[in-house]
PDB file of N, CA and C in Angstrom:
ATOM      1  N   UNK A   1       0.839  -1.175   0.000  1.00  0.00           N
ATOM      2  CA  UNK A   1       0.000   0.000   0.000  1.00  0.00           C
ATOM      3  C   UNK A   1       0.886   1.241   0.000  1.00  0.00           C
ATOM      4  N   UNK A   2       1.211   1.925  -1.205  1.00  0.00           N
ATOM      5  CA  UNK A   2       1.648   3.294  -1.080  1.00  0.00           C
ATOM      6  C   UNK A   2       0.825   4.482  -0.374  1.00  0.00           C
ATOM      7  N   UNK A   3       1.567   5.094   0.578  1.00  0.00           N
ATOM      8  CA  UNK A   3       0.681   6.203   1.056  1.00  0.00           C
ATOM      9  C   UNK A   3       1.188   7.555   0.082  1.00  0.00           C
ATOM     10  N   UNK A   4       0.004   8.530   0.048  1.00  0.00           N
ATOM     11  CA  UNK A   4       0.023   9.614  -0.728  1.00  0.00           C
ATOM     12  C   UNK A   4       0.832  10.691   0.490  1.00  0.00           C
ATOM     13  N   UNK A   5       0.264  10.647   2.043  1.00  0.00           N
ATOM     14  CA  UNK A   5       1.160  11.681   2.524  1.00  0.00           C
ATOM     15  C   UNK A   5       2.102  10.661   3.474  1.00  0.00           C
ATOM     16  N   UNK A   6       3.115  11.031   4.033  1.00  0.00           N
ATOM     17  CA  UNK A   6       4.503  10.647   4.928  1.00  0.00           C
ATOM     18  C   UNK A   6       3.870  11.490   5.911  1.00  0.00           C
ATOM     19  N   UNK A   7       4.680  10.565   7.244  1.00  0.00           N
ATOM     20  CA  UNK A   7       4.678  11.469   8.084  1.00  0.00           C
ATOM     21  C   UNK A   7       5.664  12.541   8.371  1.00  0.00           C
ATOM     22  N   UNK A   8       5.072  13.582   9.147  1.00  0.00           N
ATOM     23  CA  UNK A   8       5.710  14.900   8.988  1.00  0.00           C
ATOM     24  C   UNK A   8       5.399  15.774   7.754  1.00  0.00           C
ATOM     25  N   UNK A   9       4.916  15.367   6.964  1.00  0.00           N
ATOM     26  CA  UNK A   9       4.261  16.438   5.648  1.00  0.00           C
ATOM     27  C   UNK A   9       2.879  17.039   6.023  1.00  0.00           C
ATOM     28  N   UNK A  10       3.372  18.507   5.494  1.00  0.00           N
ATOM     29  CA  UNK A  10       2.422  19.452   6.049  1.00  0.00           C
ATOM     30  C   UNK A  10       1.437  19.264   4.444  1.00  0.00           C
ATOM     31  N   UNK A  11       0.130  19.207   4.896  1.00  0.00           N
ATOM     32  CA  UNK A  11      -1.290  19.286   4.356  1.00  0.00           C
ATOM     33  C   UNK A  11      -2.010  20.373   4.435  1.00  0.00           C
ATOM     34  N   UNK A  12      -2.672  20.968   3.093  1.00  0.00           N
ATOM     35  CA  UNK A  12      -3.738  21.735   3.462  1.00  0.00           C
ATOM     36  C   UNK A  12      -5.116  21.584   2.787  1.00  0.00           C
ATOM     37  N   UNK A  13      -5.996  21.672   3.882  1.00  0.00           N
ATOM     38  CA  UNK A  13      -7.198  21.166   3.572  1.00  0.00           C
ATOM     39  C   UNK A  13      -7.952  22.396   2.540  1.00  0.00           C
ATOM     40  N   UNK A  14      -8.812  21.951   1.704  1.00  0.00           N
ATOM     41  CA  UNK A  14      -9.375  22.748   0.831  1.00  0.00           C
ATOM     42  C   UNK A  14     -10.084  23.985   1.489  1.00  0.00           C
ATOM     43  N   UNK A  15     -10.049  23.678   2.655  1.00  0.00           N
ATOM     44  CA  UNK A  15     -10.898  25.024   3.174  1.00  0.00           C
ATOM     45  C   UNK A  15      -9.727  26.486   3.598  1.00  0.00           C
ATOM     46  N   UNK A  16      -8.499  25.443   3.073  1.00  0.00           N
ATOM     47  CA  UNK A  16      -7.406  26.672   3.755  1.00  0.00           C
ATOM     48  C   UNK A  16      -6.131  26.268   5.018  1.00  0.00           C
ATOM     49  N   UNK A  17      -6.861  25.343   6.118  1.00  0.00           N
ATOM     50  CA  UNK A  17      -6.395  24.939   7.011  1.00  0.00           C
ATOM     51  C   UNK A  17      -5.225  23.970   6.750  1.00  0.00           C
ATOM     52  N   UNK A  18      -3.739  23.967   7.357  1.00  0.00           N
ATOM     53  CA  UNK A  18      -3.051  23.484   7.448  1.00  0.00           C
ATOM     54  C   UNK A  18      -2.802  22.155   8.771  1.00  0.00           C
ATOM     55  N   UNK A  19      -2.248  21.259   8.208  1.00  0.00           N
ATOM     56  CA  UNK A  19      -1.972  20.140   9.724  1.00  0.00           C
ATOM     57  C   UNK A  19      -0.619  19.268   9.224  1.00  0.00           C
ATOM     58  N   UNK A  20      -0.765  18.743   9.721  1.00  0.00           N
ATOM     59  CA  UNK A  20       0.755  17.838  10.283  1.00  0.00           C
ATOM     60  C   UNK A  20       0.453  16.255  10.161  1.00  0.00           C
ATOM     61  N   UNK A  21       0.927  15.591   9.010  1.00  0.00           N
ATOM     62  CA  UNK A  21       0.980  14.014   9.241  1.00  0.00           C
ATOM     63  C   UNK A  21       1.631  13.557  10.424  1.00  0.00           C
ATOM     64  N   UNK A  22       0.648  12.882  11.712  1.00  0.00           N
ATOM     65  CA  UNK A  22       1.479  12.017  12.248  1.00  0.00           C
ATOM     66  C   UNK A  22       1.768  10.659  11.449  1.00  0.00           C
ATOM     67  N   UNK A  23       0.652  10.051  10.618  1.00  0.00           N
ATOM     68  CA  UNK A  23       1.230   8.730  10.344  1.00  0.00           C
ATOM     69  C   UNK A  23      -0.325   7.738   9.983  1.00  0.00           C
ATOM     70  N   UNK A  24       0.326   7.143   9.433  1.00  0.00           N
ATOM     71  CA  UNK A  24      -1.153   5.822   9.085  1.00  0.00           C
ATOM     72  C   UNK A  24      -1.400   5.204  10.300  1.00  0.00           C
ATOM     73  N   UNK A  25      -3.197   4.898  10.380  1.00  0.00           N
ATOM     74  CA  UNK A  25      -3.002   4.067  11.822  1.00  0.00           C
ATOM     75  C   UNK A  25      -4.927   3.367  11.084  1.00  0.00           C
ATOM     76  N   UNK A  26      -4.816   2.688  12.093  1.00  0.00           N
ATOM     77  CA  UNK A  26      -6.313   1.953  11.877  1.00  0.00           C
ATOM     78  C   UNK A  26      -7.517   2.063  12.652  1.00  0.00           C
ATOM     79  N   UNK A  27      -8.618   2.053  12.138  1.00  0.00           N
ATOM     80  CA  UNK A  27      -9.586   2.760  13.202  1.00  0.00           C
ATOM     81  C   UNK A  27     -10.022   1.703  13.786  1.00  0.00           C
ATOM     82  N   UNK A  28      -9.896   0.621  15.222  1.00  0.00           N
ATOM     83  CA  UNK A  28      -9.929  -0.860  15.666  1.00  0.00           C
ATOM     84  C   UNK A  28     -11.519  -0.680  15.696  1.00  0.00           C
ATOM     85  N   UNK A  29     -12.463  -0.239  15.715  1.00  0.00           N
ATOM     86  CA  UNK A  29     -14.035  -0.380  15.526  1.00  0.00           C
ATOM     87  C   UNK A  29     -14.239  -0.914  14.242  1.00  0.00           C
ATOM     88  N   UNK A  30     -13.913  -0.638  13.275  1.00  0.00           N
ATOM     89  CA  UNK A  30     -14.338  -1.211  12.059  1.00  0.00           C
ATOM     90  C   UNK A  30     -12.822  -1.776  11.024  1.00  0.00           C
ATOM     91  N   UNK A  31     -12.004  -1.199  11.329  1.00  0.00           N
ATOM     92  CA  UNK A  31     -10.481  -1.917  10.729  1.00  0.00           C
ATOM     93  C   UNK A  31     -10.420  -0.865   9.477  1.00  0.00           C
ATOM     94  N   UNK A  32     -10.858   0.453   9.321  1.00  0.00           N
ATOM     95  CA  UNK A  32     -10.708   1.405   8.175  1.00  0.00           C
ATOM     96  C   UNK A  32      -9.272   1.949   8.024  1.00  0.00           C
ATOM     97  N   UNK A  33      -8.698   2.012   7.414  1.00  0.00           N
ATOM     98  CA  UNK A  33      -7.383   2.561   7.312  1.00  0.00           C
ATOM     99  C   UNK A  33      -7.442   4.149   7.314  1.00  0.00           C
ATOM    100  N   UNK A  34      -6.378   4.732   7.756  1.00  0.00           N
ATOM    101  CA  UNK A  34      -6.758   5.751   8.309  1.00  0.00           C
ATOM    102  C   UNK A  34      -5.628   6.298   8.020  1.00  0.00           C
ATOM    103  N   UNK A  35      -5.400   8.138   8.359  1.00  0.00           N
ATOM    104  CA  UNK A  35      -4.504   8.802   8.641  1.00  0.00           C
ATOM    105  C   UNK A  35      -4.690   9.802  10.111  1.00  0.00           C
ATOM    106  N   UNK A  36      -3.820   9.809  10.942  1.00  0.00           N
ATOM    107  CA  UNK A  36      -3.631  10.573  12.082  1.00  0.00           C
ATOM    108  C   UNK A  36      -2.968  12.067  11.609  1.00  0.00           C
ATOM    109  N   UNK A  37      -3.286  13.292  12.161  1.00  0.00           N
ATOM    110  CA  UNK A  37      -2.714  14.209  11.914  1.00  0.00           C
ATOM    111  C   UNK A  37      -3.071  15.118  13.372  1.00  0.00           C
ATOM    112  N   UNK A  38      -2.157  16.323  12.951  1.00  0.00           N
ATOM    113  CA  UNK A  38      -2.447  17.622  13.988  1.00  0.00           C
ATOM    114  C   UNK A  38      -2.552  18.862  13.487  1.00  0.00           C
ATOM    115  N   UNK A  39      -3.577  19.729  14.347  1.00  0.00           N
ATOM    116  CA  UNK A  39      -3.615  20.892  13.879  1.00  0.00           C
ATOM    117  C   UNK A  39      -2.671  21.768  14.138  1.00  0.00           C
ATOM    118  N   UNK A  40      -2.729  23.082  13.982  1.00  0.00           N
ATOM    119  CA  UNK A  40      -1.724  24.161  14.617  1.00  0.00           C
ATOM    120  C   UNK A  40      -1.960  23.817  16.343  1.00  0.00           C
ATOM    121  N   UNK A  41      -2.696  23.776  16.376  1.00  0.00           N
ATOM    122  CA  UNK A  41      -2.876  24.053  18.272  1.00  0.00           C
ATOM    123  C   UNK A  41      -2.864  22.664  19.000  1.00  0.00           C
ATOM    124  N   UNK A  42      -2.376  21.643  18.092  1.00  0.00           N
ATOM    125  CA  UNK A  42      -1.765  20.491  18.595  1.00  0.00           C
ATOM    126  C   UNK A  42      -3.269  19.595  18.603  1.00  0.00           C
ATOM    127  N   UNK A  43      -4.600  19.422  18.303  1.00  0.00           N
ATOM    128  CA  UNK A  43      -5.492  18.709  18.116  1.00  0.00           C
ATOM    129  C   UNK A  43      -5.275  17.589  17.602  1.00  0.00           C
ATOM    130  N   UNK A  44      -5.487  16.163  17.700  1.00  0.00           N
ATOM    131  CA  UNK A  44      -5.299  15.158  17.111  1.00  0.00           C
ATOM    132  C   UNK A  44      -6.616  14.601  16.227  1.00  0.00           C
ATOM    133  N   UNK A  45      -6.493  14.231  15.225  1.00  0.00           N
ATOM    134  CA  UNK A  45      -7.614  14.303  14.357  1.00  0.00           C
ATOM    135  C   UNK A  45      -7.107  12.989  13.471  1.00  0.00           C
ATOM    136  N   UNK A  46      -7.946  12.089  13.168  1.00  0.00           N
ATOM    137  CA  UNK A  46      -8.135  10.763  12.284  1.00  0.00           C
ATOM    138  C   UNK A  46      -9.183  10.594  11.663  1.00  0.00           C
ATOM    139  N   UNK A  47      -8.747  10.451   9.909  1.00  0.00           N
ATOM    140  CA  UNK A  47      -9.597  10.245   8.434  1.00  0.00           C
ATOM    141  C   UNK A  47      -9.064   9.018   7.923  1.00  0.00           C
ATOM    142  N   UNK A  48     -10.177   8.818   7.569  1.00  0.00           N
ATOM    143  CA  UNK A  48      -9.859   7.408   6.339  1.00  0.00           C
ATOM    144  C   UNK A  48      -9.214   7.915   5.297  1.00  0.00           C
ATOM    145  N   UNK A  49      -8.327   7.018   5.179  1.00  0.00           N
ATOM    146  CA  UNK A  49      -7.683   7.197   3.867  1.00  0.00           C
ATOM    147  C   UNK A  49      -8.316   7.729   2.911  1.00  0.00           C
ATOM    148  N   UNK A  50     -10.013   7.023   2.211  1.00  0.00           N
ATOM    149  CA  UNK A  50     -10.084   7.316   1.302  1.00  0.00           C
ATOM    150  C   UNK A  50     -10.443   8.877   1.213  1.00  0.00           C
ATOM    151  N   UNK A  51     -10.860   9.489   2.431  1.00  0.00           N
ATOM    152  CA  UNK A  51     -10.713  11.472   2.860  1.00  0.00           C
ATOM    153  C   UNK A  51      -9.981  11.972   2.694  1.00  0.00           C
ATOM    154  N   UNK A  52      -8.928  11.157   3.119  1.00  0.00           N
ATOM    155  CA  UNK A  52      -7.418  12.154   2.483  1.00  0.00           C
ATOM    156  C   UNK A  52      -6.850  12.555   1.533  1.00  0.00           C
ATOM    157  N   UNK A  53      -7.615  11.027   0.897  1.00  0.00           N
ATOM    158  CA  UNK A  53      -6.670  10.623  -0.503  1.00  0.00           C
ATOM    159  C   UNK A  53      -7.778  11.264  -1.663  1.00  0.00           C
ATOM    160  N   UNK A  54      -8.794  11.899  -1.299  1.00  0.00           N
ATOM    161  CA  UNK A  54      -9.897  11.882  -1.882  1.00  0.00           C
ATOM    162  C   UNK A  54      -9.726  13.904  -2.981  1.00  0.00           C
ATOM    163  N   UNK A  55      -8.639  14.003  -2.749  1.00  0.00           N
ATOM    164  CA  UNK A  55      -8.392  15.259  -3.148  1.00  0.00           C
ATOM    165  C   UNK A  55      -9.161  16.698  -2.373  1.00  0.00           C
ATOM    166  N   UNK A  56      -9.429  16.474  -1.390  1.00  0.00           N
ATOM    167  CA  UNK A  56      -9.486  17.566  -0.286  1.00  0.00           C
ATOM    168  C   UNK A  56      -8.568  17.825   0.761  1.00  0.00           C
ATOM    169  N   UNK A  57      -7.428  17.277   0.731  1.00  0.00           N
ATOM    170  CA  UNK A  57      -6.108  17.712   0.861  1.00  0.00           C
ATOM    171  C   UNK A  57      -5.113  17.594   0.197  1.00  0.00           C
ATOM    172  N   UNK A  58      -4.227  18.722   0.186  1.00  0.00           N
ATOM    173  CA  UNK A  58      -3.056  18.262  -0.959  1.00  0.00           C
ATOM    174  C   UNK A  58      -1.855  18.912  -0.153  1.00  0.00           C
ATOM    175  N   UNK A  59      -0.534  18.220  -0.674  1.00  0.00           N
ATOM    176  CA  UNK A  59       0.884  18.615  -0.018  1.00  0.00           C
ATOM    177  C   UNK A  59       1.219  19.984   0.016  1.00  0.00           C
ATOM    178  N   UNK A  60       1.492  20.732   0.819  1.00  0.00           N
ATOM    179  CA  UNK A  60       1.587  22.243   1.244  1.00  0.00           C
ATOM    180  C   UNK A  60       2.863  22.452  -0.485  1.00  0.00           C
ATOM    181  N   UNK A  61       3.574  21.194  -0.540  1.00  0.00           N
ATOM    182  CA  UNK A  61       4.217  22.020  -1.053  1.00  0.00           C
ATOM    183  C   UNK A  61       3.926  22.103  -2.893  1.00  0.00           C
ATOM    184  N   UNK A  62       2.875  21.357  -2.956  1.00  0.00           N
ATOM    185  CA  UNK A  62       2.350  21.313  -4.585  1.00  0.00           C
ATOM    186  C   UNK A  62       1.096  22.219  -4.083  1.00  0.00           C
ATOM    187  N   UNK A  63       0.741  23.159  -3.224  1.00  0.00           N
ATOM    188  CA  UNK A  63       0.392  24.380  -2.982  1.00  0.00           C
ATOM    189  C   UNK A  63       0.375  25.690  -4.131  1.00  0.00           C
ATOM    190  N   UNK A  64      -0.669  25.877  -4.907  1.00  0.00           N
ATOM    191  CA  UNK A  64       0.033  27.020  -5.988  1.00  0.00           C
ATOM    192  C   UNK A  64      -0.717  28.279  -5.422  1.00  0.00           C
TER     193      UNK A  64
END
C-alpha cells in the first residue's frame, strides 16, 4: 500500500487549514485505514484514507 502523505508532511485542507501528518493508523471499531494528523494548536484528528486521498487535501508544497 503506497501512502500519498509521509509522516511529517504538512497538508492543506481545501478550506485553507493546514496540519501535520502524524502517520497511518487503523480505526480498531471497524479496521478502516486511516490517517492521524495535527492541527496548529496540537489537536489530534483521524480520516480514512479514502478522505485524504480523496483530493481535499493536498501537499503544502504542490500548494500554488
Amino acid at each position: 500500500m503506497k501512502n500519498l502523505f509521509a509522516p511529517n508532511d504538512i497538508v492543506i485542507h481545501k478550506n485553507g487549514s493546514e496540519y501535520k501528518i502524524i502517520g497511518r493508523c487503523t480505526i480498531e471499531s471497524n479496521l478502516t485505514d486511516s490517517y492521524a494528523y495535527r492541527d496548529k494548536h496540537g489537536q489530534m484528528w483521524i480520516r480514512p484514507v479514502s478522505e485524504m486521498e480523496d483530493g481535499r487535501f493536498i501537499l503544502k508544497s504542490d500548494f500554488k
